[in-house]
N, C-alpha and C. Protein backbone atom coordinates (compact mmCIF):
# COMPACT_ATOMS: atom_id res chain seq x y z
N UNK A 1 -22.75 -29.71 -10.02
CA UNK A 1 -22.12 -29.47 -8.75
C UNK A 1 -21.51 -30.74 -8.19
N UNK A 2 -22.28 -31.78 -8.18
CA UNK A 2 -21.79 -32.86 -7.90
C UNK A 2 -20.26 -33.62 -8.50
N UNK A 3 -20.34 -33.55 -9.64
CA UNK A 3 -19.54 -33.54 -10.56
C UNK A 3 -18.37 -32.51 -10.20
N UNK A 4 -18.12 -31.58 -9.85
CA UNK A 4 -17.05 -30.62 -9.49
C UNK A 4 -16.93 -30.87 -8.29
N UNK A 5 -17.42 -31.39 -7.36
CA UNK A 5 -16.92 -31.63 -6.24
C UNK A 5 -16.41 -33.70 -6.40
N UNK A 6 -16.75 -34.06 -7.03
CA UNK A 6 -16.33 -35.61 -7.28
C UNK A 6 -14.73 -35.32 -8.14
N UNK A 7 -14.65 -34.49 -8.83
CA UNK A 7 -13.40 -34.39 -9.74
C UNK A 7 -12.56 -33.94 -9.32
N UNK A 8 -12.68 -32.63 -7.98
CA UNK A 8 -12.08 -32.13 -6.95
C UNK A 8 -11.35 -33.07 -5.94
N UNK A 9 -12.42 -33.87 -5.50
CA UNK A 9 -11.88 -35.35 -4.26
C UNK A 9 -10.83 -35.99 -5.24
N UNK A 10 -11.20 -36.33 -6.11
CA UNK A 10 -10.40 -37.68 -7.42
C UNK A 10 -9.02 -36.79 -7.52
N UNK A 11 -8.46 -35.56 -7.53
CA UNK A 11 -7.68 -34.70 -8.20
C UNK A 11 -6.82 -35.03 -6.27
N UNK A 12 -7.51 -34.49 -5.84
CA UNK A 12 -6.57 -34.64 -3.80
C UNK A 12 -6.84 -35.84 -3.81
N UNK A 13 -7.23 -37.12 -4.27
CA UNK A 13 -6.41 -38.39 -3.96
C UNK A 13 -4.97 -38.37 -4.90
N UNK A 14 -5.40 -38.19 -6.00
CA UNK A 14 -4.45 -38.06 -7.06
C UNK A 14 -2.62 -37.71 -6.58
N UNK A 15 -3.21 -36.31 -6.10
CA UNK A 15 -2.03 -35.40 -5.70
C UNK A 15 -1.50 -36.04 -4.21
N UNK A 16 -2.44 -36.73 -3.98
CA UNK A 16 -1.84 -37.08 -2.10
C UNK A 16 -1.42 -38.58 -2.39
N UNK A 17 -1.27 -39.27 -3.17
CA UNK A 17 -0.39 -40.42 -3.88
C UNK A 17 0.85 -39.63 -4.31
N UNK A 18 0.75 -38.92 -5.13
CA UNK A 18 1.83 -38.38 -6.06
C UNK A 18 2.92 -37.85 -4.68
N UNK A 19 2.38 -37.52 -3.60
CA UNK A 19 3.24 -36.63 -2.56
C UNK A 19 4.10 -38.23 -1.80
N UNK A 20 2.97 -39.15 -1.55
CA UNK A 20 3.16 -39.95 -0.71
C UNK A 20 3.95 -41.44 -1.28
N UNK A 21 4.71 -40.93 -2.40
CA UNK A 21 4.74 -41.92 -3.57
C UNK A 21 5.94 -42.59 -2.54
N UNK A 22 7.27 -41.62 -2.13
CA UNK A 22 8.28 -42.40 -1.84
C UNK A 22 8.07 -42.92 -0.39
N UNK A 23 6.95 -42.80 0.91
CA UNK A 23 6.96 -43.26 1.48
C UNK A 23 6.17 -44.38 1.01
N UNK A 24 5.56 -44.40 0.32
CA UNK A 24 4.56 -46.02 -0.63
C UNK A 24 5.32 -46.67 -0.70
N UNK A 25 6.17 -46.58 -1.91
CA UNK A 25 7.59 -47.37 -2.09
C UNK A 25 8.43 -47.75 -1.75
N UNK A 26 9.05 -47.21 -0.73
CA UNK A 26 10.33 -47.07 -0.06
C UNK A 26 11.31 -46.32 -0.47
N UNK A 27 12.55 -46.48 0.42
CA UNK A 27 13.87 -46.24 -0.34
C UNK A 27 14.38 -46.40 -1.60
N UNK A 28 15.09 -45.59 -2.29
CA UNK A 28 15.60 -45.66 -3.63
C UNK A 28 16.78 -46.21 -3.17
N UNK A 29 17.93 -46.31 -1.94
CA UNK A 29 18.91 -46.28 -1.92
C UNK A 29 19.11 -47.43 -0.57
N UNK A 30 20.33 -47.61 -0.53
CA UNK A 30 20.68 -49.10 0.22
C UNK A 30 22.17 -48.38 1.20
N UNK A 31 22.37 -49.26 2.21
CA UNK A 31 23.34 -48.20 2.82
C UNK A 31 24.69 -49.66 3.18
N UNK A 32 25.73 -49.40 2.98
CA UNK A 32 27.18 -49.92 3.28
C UNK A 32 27.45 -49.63 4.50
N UNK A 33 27.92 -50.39 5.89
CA UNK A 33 28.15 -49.68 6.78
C UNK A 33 29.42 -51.22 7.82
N UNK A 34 30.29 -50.83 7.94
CA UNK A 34 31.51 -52.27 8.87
C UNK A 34 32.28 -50.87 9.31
N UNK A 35 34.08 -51.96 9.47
CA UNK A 35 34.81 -51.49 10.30
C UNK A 35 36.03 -52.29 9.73
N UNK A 36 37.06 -51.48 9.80
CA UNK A 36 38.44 -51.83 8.85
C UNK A 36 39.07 -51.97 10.17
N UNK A 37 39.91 -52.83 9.87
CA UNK A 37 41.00 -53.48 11.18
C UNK A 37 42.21 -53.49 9.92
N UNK A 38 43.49 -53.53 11.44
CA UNK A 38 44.66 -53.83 10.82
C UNK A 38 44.98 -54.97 11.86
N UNK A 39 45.73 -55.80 11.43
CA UNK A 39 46.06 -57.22 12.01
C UNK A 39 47.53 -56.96 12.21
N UNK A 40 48.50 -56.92 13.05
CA UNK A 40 49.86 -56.90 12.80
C UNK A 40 50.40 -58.77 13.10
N UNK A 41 50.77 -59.66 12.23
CA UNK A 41 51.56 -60.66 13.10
C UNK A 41 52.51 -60.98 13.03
N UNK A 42 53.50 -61.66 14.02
CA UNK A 42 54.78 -61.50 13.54
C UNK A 42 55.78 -60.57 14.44
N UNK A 43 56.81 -60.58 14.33
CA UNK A 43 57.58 -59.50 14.94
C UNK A 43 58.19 -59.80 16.06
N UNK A 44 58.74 -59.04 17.25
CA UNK A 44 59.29 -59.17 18.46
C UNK A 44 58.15 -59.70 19.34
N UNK A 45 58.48 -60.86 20.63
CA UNK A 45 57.31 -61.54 21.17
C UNK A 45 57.55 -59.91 22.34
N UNK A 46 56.47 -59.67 22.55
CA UNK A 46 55.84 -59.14 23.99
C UNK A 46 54.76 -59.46 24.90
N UNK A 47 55.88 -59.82 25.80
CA UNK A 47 54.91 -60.56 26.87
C UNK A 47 53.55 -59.10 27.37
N UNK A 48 52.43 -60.28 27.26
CA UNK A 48 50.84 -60.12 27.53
C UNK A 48 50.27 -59.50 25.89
N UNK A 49 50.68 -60.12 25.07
CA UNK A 49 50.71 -59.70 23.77
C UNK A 49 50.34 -60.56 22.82
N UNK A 50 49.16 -60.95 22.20
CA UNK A 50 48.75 -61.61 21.34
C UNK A 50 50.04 -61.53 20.03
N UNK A 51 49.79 -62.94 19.35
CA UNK A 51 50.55 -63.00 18.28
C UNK A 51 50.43 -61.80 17.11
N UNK A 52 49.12 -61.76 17.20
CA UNK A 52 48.45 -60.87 15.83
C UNK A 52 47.42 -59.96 16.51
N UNK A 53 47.85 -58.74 17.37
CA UNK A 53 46.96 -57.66 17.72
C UNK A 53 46.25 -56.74 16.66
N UNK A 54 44.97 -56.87 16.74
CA UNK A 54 44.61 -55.50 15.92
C UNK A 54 44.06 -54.43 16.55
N UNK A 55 43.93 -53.37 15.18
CA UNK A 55 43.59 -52.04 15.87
C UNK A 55 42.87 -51.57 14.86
N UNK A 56 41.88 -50.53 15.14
CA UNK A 56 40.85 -49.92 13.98
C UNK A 56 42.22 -48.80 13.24
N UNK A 57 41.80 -48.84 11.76
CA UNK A 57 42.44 -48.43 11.04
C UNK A 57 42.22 -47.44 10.37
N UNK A 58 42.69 -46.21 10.64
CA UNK A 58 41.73 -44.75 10.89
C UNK A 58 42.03 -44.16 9.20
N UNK A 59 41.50 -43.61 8.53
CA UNK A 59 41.62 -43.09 7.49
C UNK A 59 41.89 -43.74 6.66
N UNK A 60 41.30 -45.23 6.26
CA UNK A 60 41.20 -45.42 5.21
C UNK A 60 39.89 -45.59 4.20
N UNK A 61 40.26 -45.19 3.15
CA UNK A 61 39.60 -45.56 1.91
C UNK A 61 38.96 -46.76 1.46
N UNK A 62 37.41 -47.26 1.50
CA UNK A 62 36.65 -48.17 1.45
C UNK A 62 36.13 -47.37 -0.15
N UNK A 63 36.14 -48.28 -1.35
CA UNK A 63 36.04 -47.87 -2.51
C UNK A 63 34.75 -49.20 -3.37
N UNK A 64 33.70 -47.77 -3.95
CA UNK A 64 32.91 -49.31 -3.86
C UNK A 64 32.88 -48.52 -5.53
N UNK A 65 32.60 -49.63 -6.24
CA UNK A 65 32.38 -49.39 -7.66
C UNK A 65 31.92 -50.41 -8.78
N UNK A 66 30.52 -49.84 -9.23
CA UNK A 66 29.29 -50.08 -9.73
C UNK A 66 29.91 -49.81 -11.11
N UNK A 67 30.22 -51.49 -11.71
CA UNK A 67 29.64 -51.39 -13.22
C UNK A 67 28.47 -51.52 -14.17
N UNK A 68 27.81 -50.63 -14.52
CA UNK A 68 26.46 -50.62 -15.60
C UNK A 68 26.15 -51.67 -16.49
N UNK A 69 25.03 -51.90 -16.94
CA UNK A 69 25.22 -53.16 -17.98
C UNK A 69 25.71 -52.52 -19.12
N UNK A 70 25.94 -51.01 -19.61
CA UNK A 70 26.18 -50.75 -20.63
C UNK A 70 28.02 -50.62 -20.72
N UNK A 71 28.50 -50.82 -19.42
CA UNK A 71 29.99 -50.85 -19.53
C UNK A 71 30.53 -49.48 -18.64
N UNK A 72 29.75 -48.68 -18.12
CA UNK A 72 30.42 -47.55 -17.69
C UNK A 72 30.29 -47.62 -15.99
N UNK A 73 31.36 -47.07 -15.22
CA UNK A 73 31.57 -47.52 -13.81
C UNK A 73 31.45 -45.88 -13.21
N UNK A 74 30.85 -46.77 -12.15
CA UNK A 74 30.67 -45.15 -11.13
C UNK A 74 31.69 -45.84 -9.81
N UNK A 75 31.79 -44.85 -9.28
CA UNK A 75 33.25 -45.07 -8.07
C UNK A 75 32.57 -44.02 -6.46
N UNK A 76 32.28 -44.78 -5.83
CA UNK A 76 31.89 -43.53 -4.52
C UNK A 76 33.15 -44.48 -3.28
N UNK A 77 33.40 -43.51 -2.17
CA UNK A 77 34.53 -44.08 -1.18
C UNK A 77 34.00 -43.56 -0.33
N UNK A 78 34.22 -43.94 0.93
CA UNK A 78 33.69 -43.96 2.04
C UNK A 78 34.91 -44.06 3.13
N UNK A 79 35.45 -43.21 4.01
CA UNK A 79 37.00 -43.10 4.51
C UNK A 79 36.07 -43.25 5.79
N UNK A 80 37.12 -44.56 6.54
CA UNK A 80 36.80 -44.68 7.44
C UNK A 80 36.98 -43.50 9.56
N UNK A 81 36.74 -43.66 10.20
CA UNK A 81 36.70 -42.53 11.08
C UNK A 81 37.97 -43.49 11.92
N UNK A 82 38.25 -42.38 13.25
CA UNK A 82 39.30 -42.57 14.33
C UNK A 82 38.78 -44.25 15.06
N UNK A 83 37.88 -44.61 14.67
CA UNK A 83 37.15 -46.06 15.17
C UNK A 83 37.54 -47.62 14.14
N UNK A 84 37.99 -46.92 13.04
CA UNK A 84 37.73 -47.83 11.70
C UNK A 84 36.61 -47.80 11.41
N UNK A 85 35.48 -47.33 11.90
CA UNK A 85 34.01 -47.41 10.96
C UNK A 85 33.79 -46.47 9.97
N UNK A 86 32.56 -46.93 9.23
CA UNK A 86 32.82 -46.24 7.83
C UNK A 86 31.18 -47.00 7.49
N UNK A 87 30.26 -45.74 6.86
CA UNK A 87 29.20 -45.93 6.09
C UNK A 87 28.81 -44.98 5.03
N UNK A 88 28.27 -45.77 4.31
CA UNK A 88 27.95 -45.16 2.67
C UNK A 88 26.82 -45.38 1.96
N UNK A 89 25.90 -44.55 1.61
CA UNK A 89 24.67 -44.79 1.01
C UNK A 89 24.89 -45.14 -0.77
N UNK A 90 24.45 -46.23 -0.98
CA UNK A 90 24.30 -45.93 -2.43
C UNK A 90 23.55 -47.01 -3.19
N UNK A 91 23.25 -46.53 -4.31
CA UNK A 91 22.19 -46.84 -5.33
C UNK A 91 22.07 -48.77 -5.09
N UNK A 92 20.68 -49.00 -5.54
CA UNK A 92 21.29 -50.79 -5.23
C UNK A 92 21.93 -51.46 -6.80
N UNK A 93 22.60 -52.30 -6.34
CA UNK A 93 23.81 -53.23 -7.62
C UNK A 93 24.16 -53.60 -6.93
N UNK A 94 25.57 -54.51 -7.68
CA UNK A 94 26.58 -55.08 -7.59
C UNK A 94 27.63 -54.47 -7.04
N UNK A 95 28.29 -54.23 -6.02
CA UNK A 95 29.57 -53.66 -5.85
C UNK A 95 30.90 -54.16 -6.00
N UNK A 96 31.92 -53.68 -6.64
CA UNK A 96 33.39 -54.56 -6.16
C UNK A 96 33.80 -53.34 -5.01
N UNK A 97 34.16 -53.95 -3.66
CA UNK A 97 34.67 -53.48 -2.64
C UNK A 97 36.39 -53.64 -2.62
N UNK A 98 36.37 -52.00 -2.41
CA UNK A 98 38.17 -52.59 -2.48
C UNK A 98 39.24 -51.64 -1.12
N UNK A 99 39.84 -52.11 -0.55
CA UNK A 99 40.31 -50.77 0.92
C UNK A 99 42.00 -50.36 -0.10
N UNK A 100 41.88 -49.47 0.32
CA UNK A 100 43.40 -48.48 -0.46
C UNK A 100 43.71 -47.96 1.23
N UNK A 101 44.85 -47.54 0.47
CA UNK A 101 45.82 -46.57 1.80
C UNK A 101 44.36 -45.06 2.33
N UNK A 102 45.53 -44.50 2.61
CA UNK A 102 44.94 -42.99 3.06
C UNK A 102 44.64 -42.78 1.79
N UNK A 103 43.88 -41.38 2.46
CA UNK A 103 43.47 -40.51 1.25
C UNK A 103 44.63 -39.70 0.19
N UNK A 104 45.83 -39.40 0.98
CA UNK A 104 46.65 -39.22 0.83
C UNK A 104 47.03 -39.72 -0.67
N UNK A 105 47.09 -39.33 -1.96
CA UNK A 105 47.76 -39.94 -2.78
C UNK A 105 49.67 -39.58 -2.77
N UNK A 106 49.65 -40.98 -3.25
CA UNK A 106 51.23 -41.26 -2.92
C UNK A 106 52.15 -40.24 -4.13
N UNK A 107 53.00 -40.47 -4.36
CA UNK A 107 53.92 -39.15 -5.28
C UNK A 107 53.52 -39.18 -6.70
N UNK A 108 53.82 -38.45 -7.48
CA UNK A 108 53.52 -38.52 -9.01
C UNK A 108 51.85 -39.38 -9.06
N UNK A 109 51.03 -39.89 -8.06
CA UNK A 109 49.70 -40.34 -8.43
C UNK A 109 48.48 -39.53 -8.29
N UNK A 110 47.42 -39.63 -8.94
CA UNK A 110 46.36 -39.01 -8.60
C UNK A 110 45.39 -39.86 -7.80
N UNK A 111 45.83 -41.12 -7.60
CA UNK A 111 44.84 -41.68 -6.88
C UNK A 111 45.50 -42.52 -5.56
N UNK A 112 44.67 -42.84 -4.59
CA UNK A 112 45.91 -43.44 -3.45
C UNK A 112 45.66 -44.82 -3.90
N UNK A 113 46.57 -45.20 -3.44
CA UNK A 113 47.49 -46.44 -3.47
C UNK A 113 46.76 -47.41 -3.37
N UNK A 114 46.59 -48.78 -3.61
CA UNK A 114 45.96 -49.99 -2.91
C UNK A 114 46.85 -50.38 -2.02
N UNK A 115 46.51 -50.98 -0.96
CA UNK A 115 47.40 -52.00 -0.11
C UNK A 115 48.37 -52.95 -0.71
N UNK A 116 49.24 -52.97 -0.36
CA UNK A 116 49.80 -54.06 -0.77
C UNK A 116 49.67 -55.68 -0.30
N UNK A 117 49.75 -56.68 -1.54
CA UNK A 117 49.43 -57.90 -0.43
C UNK A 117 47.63 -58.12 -0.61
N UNK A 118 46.81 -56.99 -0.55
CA UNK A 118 45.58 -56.96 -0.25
C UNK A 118 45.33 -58.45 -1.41
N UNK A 119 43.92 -58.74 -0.72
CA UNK A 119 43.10 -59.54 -1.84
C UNK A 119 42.27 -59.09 -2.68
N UNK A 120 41.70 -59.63 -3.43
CA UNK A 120 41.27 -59.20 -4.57
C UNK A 120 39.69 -59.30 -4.24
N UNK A 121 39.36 -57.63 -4.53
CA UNK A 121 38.03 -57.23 -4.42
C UNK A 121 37.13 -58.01 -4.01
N UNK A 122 36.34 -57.79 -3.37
CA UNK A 122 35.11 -58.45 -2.43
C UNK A 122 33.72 -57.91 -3.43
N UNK A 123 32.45 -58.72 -2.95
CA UNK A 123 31.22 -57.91 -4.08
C UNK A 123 30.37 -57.64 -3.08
N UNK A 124 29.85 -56.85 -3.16
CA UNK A 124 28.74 -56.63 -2.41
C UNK A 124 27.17 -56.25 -3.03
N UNK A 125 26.25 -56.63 -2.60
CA UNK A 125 25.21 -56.66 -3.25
C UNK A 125 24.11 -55.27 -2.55
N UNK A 126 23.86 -54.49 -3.19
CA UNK A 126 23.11 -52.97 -2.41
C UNK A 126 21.56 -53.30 -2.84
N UNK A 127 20.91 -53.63 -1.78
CA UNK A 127 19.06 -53.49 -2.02
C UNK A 127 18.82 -52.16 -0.99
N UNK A 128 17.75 -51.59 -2.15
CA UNK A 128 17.22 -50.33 -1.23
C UNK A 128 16.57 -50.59 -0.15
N UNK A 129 16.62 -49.47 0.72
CA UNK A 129 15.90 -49.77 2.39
C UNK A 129 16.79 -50.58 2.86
N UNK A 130 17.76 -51.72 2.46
CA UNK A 130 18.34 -52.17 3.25
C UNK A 130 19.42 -51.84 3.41
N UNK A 131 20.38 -52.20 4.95
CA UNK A 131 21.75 -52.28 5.41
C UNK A 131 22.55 -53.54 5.23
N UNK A 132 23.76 -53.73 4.26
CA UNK A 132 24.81 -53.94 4.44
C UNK A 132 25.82 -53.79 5.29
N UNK A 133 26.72 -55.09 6.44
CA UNK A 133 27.46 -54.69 6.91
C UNK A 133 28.56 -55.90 6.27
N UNK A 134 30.10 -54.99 5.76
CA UNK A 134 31.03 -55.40 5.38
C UNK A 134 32.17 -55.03 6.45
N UNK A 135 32.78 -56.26 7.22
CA UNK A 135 33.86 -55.76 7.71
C UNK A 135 35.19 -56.47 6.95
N UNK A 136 36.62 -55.25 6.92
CA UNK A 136 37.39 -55.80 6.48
C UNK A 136 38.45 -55.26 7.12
N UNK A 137 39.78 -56.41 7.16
CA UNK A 137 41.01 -56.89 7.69
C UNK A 137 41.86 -56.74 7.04
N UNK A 138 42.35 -55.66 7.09
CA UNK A 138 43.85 -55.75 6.29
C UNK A 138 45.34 -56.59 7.33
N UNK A 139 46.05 -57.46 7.12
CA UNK A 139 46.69 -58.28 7.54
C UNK A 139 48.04 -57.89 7.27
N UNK A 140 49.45 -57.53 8.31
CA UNK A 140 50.49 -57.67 7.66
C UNK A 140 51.38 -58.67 8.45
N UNK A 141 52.47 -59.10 8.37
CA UNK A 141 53.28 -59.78 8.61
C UNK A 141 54.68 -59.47 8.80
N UNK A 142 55.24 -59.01 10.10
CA UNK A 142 56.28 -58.45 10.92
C UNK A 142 57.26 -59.27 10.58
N UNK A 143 58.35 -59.09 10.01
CA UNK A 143 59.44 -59.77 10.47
C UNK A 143 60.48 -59.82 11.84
């Protein structure tokens, strides 16, 4: 009797680990979260008017993409809202961060566009449980 009730307790610790495993551990996943600006400078002067005003940059495409050590790439995007903000959960790695146009793909493409001008990919590093904040500036120049 003793014995069936000792193997019983051992079996509900067992199972109440096994339940409680991912609050033990934590998060599996890491979260991306900024705000895309557009910079305009340049152009006609208007008085009470900064040289280079910006403004949140609504619908664009924040593209993050995870290469494997075995060579194969995963791609998740994250489109920013009417604010420029924009957040994205994902696995932890290496990221190359990259902002494209709208979602909108441009004619004859299946994928939208990169910016033009833009710089060349940013990295970002994803640990689970934690937040990442990436903000980015797209910049143009008015004639």
């Amino acid at each position: 009797m003793l014995k069936r009730a000792l193997l019983g307790s051992l079996l509900a610790i067992v199972l109440s680990a096994c339940a409680a495993g991912p609050a033990i551990f934590g998060s599996s996943t890491g979260t991306v979260t900024g705000h895309v600006t557009l910079r305009a400078c340049g152009g006609a002067y208007r008085q009470g008017e900064s040289s280079c005003p910006t403004r949140p940059m609504a619908g664009a495409n924040v593209s993050f993409r995870l290469t494997s050590a075995s060579g194969t790439a995963s791609e998740r995007t994250a489109v920013t809202d009417a604010g420029g903000a924009y957040t994205i959960t994902l696995t932890p790695g290496t990221y190359s961060v990259t902002l494209t146009s709208t979602g909108q793909a441009s004619q004859g493409s299946s994928r939208p566009s990169a910016l033009p001008g833009g710089a060349a990919p940013r990295q970002v590093t994803v640990t689970a449980g934690k937040t990442v904040t990436i903000d980015l500036t797209y910049t143009i120049q008015l004639l």
